[in-house]
PDBML (XML) file of the C-alpha atoms, coordinates in Angstrom:
<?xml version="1.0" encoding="UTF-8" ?>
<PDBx:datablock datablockName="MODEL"
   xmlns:PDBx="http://pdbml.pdb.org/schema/pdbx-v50.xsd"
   xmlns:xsi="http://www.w3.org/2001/XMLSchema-instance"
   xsi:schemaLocation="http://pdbml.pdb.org/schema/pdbx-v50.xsd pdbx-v50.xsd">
   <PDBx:atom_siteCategory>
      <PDBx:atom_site id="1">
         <PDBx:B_iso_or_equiv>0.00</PDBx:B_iso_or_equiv>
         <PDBx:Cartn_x>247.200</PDBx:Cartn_x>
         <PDBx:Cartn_y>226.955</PDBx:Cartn_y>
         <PDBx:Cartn_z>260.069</PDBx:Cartn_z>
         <PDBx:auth_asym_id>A</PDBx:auth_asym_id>
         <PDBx:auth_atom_id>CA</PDBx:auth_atom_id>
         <PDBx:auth_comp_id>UNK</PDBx:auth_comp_id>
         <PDBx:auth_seq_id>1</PDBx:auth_seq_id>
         <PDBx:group_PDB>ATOM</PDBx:group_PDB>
         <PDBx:label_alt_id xsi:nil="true" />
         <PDBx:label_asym_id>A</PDBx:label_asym_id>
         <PDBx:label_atom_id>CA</PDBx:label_atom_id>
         <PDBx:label_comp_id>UNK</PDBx:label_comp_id>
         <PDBx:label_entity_id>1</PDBx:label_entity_id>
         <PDBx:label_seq_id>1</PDBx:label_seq_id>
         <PDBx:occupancy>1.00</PDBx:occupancy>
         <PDBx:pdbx_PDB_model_num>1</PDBx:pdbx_PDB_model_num>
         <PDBx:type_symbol>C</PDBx:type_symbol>
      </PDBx:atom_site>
      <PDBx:atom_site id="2">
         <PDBx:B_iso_or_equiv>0.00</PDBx:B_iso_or_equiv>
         <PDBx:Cartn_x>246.663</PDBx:Cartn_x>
         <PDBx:Cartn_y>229.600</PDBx:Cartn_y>
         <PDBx:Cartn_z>257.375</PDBx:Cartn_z>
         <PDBx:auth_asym_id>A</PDBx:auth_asym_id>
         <PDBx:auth_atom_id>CA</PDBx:auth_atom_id>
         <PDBx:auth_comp_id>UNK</PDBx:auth_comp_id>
         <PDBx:auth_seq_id>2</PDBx:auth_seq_id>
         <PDBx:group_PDB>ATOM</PDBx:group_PDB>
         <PDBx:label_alt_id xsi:nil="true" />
         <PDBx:label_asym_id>A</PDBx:label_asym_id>
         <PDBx:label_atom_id>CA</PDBx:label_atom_id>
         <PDBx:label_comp_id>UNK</PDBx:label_comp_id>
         <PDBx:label_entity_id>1</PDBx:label_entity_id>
         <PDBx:label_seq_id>2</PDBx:label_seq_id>
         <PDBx:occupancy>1.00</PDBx:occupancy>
         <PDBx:pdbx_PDB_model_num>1</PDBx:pdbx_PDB_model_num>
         <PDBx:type_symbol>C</PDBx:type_symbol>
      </PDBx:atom_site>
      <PDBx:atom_site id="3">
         <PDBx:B_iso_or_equiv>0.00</PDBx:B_iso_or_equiv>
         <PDBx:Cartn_x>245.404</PDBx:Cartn_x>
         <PDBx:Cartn_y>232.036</PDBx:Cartn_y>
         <PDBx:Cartn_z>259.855</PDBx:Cartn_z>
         <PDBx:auth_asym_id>A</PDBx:auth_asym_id>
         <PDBx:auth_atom_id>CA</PDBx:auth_atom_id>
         <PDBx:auth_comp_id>UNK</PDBx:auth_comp_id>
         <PDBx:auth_seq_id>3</PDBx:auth_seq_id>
         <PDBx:group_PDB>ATOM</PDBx:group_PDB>
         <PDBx:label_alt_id xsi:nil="true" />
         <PDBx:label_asym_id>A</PDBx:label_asym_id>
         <PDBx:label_atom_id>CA</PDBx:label_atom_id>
         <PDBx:label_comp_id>UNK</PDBx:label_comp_id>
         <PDBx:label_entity_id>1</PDBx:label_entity_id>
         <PDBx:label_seq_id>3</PDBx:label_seq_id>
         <PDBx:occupancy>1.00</PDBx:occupancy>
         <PDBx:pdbx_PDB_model_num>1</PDBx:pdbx_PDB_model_num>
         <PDBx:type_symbol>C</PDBx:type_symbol>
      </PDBx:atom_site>
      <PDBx:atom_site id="4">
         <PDBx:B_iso_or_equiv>0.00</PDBx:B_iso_or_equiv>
         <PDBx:Cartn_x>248.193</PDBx:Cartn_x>
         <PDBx:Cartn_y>230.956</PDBx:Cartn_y>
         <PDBx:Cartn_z>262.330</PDBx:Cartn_z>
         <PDBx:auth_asym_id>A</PDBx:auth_asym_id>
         <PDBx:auth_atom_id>CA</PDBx:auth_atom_id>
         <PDBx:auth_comp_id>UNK</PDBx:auth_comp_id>
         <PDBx:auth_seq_id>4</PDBx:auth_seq_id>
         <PDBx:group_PDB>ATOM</PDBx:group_PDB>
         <PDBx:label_alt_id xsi:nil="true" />
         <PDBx:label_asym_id>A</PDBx:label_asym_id>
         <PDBx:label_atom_id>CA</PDBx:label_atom_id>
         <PDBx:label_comp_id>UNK</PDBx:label_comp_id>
         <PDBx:label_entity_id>1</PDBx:label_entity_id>
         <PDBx:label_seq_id>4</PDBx:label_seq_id>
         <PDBx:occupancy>1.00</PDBx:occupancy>
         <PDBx:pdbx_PDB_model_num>1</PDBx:pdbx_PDB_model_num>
         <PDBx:type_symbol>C</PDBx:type_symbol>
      </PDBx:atom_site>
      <PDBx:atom_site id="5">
         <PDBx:B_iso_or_equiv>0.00</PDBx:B_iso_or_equiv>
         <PDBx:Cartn_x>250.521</PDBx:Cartn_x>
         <PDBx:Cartn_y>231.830</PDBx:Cartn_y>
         <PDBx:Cartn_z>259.849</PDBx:Cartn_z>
         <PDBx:auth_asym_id>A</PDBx:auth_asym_id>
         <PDBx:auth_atom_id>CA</PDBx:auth_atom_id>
         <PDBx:auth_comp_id>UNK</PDBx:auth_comp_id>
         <PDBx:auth_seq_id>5</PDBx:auth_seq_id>
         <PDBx:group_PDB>ATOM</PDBx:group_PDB>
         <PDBx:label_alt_id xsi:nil="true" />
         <PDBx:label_asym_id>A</PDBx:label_asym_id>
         <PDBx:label_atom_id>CA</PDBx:label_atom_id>
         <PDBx:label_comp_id>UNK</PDBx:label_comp_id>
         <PDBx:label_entity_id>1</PDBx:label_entity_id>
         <PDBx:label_seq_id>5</PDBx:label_seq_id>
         <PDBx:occupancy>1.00</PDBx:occupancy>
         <PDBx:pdbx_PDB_model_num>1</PDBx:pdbx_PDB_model_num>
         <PDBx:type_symbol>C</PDBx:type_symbol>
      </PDBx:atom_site>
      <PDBx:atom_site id="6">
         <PDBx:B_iso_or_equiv>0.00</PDBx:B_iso_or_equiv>
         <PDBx:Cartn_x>249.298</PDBx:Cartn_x>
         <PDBx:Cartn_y>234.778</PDBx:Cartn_y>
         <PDBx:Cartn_z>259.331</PDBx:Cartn_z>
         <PDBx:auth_asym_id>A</PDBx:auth_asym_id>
         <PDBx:auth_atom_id>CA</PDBx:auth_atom_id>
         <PDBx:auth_comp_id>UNK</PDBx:auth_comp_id>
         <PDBx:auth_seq_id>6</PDBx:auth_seq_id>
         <PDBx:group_PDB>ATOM</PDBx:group_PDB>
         <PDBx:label_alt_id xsi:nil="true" />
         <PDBx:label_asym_id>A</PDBx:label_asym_id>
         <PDBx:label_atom_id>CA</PDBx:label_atom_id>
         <PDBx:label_comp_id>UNK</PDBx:label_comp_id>
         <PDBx:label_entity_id>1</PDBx:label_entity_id>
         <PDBx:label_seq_id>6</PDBx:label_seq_id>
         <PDBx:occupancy>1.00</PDBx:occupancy>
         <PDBx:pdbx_PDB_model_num>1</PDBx:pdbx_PDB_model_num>
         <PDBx:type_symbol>C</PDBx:type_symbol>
      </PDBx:atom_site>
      <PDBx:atom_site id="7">
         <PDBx:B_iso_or_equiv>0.00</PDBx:B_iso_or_equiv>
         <PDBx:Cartn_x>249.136</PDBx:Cartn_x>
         <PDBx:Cartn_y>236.103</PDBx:Cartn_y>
         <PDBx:Cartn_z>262.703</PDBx:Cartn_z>
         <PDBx:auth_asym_id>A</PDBx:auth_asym_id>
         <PDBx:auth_atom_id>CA</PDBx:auth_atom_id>
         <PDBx:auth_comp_id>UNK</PDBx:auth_comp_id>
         <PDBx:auth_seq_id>7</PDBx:auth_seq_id>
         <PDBx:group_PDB>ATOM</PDBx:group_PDB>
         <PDBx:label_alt_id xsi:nil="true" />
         <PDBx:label_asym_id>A</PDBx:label_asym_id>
         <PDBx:label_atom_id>CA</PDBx:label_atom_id>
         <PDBx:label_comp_id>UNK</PDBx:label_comp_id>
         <PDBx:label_entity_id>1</PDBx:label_entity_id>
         <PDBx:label_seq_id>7</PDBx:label_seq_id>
         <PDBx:occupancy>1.00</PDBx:occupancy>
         <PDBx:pdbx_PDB_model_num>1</PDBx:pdbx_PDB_model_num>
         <PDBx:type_symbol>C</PDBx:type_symbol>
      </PDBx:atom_site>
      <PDBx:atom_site id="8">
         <PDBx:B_iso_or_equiv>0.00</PDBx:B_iso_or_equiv>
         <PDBx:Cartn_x>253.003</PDBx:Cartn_x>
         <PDBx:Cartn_y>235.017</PDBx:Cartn_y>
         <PDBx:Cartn_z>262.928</PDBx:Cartn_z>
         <PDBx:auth_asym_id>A</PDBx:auth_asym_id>
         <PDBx:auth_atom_id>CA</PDBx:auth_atom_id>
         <PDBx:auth_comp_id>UNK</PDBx:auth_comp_id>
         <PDBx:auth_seq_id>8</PDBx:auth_seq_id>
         <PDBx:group_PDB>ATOM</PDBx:group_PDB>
         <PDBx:label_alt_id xsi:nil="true" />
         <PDBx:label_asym_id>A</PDBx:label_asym_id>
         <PDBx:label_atom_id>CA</PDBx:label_atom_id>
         <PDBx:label_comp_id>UNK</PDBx:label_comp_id>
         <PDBx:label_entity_id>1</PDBx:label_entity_id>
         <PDBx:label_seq_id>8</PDBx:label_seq_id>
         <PDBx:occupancy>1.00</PDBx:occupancy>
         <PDBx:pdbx_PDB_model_num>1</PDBx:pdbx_PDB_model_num>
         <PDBx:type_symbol>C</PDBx:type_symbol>
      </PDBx:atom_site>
      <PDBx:atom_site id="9">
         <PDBx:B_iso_or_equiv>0.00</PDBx:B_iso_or_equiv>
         <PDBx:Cartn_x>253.268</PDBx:Cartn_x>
         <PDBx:Cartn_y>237.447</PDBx:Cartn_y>
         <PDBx:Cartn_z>259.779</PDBx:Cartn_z>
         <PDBx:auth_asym_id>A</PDBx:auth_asym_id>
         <PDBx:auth_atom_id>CA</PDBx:auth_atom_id>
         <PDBx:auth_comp_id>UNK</PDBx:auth_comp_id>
         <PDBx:auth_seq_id>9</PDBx:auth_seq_id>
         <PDBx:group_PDB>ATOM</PDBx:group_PDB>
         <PDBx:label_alt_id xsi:nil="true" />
         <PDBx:label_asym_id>A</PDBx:label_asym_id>
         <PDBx:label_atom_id>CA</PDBx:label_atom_id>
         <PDBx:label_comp_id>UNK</PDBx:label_comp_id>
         <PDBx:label_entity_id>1</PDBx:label_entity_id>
         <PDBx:label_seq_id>9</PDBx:label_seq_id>
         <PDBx:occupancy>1.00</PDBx:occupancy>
         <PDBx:pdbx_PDB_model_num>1</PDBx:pdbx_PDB_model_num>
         <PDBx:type_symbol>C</PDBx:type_symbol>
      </PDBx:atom_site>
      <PDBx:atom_site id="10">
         <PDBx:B_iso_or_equiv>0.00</PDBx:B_iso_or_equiv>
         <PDBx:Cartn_x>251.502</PDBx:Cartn_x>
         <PDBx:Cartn_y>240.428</PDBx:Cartn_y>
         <PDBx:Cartn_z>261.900</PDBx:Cartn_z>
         <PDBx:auth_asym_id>A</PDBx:auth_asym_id>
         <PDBx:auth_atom_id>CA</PDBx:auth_atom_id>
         <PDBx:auth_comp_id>UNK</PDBx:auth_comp_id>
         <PDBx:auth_seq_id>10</PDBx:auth_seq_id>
         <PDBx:group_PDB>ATOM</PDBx:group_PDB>
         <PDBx:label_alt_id xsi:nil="true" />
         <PDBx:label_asym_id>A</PDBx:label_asym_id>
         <PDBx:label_atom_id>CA</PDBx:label_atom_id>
         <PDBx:label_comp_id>UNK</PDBx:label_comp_id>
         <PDBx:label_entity_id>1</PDBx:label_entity_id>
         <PDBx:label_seq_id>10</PDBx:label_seq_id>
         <PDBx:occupancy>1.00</PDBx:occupancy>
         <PDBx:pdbx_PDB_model_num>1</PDBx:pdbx_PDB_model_num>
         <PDBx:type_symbol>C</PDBx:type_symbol>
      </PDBx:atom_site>
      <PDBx:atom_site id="11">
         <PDBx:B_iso_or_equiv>0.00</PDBx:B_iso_or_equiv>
         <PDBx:Cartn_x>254.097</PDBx:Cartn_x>
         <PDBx:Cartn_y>239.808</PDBx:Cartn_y>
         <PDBx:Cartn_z>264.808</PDBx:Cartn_z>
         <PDBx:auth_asym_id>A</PDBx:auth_asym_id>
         <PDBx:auth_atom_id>CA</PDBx:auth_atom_id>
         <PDBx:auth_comp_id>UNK</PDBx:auth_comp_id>
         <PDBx:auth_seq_id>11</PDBx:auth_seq_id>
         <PDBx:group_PDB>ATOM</PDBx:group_PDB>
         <PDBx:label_alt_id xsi:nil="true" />
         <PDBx:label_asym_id>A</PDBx:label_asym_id>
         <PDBx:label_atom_id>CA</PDBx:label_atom_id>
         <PDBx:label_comp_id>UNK</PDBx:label_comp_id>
         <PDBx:label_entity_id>1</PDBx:label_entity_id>
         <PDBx:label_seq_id>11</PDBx:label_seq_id>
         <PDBx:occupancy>1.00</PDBx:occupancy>
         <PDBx:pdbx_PDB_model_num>1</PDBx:pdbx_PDB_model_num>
         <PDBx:type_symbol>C</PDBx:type_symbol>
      </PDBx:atom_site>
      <PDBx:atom_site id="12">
         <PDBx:B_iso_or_equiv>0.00</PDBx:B_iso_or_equiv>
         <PDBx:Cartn_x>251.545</PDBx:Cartn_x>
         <PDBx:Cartn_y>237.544</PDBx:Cartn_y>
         <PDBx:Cartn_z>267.132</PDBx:Cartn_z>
         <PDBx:auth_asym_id>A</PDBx:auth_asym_id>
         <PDBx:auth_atom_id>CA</PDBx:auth_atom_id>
         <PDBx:auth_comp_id>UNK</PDBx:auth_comp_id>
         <PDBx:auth_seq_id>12</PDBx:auth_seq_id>
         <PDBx:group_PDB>ATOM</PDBx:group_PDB>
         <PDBx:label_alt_id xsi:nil="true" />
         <PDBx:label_asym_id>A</PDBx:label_asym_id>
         <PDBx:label_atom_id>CA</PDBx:label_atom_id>
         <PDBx:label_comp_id>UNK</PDBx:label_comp_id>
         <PDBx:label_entity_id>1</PDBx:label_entity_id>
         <PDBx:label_seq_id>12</PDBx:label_seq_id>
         <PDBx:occupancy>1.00</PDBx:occupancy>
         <PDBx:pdbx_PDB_model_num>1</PDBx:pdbx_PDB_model_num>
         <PDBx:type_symbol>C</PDBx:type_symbol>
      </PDBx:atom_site>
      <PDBx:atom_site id="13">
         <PDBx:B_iso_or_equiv>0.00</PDBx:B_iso_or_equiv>
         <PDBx:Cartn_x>252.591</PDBx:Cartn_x>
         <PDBx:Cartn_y>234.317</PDBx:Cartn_y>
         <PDBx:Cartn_z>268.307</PDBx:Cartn_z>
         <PDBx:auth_asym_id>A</PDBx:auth_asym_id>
         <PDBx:auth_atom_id>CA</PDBx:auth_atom_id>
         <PDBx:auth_comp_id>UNK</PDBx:auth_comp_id>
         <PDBx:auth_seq_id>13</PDBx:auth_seq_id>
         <PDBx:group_PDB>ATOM</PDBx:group_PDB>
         <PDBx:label_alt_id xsi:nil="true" />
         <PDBx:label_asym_id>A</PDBx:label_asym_id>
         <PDBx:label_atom_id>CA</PDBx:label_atom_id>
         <PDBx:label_comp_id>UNK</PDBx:label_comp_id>
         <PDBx:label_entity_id>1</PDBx:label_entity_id>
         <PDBx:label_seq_id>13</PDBx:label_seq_id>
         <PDBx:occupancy>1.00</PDBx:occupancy>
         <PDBx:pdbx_PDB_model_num>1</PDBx:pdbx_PDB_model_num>
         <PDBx:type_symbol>C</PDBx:type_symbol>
      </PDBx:atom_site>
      <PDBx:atom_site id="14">
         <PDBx:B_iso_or_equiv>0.00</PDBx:B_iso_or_equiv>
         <PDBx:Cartn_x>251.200</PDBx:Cartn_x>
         <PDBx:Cartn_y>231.187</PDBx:Cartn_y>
         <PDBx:Cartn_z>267.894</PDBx:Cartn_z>
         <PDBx:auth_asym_id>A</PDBx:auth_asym_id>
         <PDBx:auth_atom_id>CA</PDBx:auth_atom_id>
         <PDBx:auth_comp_id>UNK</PDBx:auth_comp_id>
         <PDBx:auth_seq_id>14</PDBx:auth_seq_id>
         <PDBx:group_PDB>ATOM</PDBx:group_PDB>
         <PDBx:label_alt_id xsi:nil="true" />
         <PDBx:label_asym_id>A</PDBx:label_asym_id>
         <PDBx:label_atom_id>CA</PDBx:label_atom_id>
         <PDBx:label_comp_id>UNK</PDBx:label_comp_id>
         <PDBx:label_entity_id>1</PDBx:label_entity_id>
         <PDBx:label_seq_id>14</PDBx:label_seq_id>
         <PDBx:occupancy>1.00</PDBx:occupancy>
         <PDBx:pdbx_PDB_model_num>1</PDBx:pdbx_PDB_model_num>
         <PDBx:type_symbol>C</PDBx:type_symbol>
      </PDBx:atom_site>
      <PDBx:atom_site id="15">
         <PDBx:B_iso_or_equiv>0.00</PDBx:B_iso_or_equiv>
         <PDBx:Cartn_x>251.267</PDBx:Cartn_x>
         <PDBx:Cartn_y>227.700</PDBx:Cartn_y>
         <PDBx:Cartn_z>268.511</PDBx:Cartn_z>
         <PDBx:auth_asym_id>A</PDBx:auth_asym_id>
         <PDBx:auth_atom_id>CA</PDBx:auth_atom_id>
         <PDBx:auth_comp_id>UNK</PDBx:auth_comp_id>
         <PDBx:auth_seq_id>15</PDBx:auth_seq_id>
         <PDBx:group_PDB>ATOM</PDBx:group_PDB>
         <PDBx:label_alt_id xsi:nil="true" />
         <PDBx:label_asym_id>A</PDBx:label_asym_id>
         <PDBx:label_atom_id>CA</PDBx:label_atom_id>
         <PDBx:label_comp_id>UNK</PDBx:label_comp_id>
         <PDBx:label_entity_id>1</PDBx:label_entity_id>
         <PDBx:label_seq_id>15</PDBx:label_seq_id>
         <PDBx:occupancy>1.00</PDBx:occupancy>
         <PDBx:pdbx_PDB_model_num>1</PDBx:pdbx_PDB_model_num>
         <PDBx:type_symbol>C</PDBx:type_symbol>
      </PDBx:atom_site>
      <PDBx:atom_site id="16">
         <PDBx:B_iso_or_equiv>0.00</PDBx:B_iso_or_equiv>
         <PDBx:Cartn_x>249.954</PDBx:Cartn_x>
         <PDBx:Cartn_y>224.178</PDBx:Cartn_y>
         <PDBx:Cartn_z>267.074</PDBx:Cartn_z>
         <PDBx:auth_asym_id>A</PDBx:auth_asym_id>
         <PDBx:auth_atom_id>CA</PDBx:auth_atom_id>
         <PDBx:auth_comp_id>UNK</PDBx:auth_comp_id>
         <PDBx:auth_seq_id>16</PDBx:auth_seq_id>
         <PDBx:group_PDB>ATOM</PDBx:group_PDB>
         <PDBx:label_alt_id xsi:nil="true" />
         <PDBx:label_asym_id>A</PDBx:label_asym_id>
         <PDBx:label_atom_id>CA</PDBx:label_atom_id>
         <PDBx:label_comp_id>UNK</PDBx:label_comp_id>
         <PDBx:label_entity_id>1</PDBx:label_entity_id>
         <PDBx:label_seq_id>16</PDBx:label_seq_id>
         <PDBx:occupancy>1.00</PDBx:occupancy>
         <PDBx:pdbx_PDB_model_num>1</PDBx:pdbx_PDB_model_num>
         <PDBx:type_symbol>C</PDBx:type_symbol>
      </PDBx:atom_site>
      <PDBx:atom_site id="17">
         <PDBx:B_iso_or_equiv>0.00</PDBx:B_iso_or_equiv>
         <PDBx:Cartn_x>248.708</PDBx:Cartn_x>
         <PDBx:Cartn_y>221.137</PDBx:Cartn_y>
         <PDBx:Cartn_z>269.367</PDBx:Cartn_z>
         <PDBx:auth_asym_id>A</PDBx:auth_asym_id>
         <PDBx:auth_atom_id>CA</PDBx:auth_atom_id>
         <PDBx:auth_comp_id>UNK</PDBx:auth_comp_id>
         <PDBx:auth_seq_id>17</PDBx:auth_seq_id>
         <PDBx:group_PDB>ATOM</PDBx:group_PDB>
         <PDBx:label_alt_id xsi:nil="true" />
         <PDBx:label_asym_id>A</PDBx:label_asym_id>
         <PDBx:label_atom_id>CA</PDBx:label_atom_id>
         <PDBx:label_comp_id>UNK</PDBx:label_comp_id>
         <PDBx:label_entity_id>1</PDBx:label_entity_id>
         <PDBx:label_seq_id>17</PDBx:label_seq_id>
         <PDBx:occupancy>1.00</PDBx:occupancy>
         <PDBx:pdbx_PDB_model_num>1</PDBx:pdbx_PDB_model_num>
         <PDBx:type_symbol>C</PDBx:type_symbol>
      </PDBx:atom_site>
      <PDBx:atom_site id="18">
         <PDBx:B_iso_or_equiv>0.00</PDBx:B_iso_or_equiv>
         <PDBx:Cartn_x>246.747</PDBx:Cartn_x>
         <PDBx:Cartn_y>218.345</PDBx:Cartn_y>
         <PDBx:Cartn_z>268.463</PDBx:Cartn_z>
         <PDBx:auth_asym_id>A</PDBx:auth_asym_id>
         <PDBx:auth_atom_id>CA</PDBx:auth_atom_id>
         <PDBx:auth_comp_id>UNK</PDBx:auth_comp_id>
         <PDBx:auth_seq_id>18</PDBx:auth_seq_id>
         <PDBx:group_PDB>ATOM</PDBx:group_PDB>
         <PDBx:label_alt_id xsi:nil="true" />
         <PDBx:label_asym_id>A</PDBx:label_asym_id>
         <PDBx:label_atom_id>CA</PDBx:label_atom_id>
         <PDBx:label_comp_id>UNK</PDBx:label_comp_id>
         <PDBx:label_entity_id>1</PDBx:label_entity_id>
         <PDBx:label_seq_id>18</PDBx:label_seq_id>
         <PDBx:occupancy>1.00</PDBx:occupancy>
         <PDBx:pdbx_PDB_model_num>1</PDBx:pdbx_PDB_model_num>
         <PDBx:type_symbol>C</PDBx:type_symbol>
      </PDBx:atom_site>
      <PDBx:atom_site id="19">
         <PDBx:B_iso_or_equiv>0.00</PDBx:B_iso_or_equiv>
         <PDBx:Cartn_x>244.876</PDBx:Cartn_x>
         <PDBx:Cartn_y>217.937</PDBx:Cartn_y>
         <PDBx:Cartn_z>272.011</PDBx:Cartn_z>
         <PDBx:auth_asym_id>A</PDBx:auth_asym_id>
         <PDBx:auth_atom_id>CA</PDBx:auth_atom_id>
         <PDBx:auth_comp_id>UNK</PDBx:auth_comp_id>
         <PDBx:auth_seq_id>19</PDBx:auth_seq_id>
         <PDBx:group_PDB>ATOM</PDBx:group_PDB>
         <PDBx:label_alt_id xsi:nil="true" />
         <PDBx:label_asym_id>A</PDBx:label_asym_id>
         <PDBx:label_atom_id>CA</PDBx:label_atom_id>
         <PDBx:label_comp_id>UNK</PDBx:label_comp_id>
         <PDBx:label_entity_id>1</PDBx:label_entity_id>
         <PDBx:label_seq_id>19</PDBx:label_seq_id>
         <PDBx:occupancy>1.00</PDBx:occupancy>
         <PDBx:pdbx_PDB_model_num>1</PDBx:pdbx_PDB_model_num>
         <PDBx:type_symbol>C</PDBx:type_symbol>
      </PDBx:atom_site>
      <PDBx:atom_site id="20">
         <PDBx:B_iso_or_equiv>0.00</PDBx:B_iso_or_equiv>
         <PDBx:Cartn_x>245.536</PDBx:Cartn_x>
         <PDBx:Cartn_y>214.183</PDBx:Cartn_y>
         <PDBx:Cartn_z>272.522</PDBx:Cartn_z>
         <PDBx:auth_asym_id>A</PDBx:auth_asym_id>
         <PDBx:auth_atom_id>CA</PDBx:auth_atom_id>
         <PDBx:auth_comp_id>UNK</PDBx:auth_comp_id>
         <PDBx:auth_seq_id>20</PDBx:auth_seq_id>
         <PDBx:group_PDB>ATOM</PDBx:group_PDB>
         <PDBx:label_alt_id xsi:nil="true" />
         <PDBx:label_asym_id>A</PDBx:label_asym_id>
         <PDBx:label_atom_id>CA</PDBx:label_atom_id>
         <PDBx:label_comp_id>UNK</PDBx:label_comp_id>
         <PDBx:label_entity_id>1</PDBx:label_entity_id>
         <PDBx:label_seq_id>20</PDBx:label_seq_id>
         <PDBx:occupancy>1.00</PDBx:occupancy>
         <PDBx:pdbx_PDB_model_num>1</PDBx:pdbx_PDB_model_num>
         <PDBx:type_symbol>C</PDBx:type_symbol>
      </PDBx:atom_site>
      <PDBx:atom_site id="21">
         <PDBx:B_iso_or_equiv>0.00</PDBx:B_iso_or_equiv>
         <PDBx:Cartn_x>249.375</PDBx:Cartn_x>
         <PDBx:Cartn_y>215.192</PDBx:Cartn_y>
         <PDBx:Cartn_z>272.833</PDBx:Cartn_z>
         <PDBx:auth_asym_id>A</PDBx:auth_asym_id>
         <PDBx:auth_atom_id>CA</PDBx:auth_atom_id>
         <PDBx:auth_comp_id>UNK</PDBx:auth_comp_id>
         <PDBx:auth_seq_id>21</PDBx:auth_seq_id>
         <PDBx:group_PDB>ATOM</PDBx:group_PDB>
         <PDBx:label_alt_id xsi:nil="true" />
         <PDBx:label_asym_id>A</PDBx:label_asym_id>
         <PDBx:label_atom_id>CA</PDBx:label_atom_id>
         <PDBx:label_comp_id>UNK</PDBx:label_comp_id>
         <PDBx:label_entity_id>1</PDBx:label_entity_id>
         <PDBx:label_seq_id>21</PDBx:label_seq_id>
         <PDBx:occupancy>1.00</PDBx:occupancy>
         <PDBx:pdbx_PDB_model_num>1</PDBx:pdbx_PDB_model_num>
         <PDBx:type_symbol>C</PDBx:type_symbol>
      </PDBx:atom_site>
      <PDBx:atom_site id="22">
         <PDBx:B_iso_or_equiv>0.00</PDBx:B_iso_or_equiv>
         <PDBx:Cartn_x>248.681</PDBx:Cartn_x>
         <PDBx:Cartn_y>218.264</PDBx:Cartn_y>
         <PDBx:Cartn_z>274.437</PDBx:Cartn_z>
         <PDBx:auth_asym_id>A</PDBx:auth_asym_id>
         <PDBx:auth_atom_id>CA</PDBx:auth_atom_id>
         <PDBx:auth_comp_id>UNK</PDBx:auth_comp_id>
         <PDBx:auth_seq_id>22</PDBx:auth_seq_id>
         <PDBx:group_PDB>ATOM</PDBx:group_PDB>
         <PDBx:label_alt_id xsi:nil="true" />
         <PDBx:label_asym_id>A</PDBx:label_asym_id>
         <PDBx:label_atom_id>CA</PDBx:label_atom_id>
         <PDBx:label_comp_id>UNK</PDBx:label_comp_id>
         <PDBx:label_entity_id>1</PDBx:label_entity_id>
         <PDBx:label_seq_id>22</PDBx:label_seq_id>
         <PDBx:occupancy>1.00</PDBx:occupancy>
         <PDBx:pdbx_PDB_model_num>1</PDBx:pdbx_PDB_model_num>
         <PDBx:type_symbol>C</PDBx:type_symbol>
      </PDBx:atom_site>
      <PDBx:atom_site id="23">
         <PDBx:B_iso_or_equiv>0.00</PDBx:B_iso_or_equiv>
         <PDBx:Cartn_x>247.051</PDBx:Cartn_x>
         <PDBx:Cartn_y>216.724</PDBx:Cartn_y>
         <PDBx:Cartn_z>277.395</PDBx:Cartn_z>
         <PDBx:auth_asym_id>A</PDBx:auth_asym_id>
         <PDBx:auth_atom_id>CA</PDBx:auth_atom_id>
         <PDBx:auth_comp_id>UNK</PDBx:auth_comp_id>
         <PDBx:auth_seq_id>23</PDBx:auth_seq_id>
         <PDBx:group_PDB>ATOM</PDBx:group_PDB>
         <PDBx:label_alt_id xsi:nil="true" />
         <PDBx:label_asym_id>A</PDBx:label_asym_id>
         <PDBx:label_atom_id>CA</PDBx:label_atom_id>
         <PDBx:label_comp_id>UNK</PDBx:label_comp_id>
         <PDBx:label_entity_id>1</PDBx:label_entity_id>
         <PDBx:label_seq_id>23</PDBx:label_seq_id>
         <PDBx:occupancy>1.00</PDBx:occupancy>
         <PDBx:pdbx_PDB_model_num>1</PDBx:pdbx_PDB_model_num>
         <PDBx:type_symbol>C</PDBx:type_symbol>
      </PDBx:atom_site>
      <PDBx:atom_site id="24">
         <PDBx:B_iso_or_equiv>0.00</PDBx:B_iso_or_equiv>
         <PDBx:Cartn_x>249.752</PDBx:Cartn_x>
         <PDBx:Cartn_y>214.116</PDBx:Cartn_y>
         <PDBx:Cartn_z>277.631</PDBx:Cartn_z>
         <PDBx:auth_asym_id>A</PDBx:auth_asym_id>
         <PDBx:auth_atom_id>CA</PDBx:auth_atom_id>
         <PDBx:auth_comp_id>UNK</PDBx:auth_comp_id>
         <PDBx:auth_seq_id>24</PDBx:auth_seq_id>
         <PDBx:group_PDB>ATOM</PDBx:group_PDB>
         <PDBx:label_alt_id xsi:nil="true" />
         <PDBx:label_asym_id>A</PDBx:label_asym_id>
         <PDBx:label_atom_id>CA</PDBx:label_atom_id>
         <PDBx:label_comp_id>UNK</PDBx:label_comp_id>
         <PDBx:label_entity_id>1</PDBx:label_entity_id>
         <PDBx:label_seq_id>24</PDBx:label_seq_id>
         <PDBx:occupancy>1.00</PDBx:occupancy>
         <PDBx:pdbx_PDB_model_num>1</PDBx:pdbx_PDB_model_num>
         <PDBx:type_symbol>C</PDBx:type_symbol>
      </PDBx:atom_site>
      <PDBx:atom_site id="25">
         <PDBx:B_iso_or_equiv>0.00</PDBx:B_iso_or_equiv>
         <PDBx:Cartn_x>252.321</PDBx:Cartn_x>
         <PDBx:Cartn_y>216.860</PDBx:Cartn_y>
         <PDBx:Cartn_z>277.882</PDBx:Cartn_z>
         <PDBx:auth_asym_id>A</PDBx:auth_asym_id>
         <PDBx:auth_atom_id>CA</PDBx:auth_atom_id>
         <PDBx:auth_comp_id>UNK</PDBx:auth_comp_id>
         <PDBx:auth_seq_id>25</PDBx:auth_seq_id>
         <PDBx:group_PDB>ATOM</PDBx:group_PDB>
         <PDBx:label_alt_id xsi:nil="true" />
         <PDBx:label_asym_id>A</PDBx:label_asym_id>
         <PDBx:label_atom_id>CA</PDBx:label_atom_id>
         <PDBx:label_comp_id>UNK</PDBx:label_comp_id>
         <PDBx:label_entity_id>1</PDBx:label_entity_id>
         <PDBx:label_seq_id>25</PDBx:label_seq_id>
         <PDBx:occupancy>1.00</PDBx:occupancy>
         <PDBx:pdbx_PDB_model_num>1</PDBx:pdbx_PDB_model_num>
         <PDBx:type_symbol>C</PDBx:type_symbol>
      </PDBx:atom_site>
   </PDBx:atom_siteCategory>
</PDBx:datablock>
């Protein structure tokens, strides 16, 4: 998460999934 948020801060996008709900969706 704390490089996530900081690749939000440079402009990048990102995105969190726990992989159990991930492969449900």
């Amino acid at each position: 998460c704390a490089l996530a948020n900081y690749a939000c801060r440079l402009g990048l996008s990102s995105q969190f999934y726990r992989v159990p709900i991930l492969m449900e969706s």
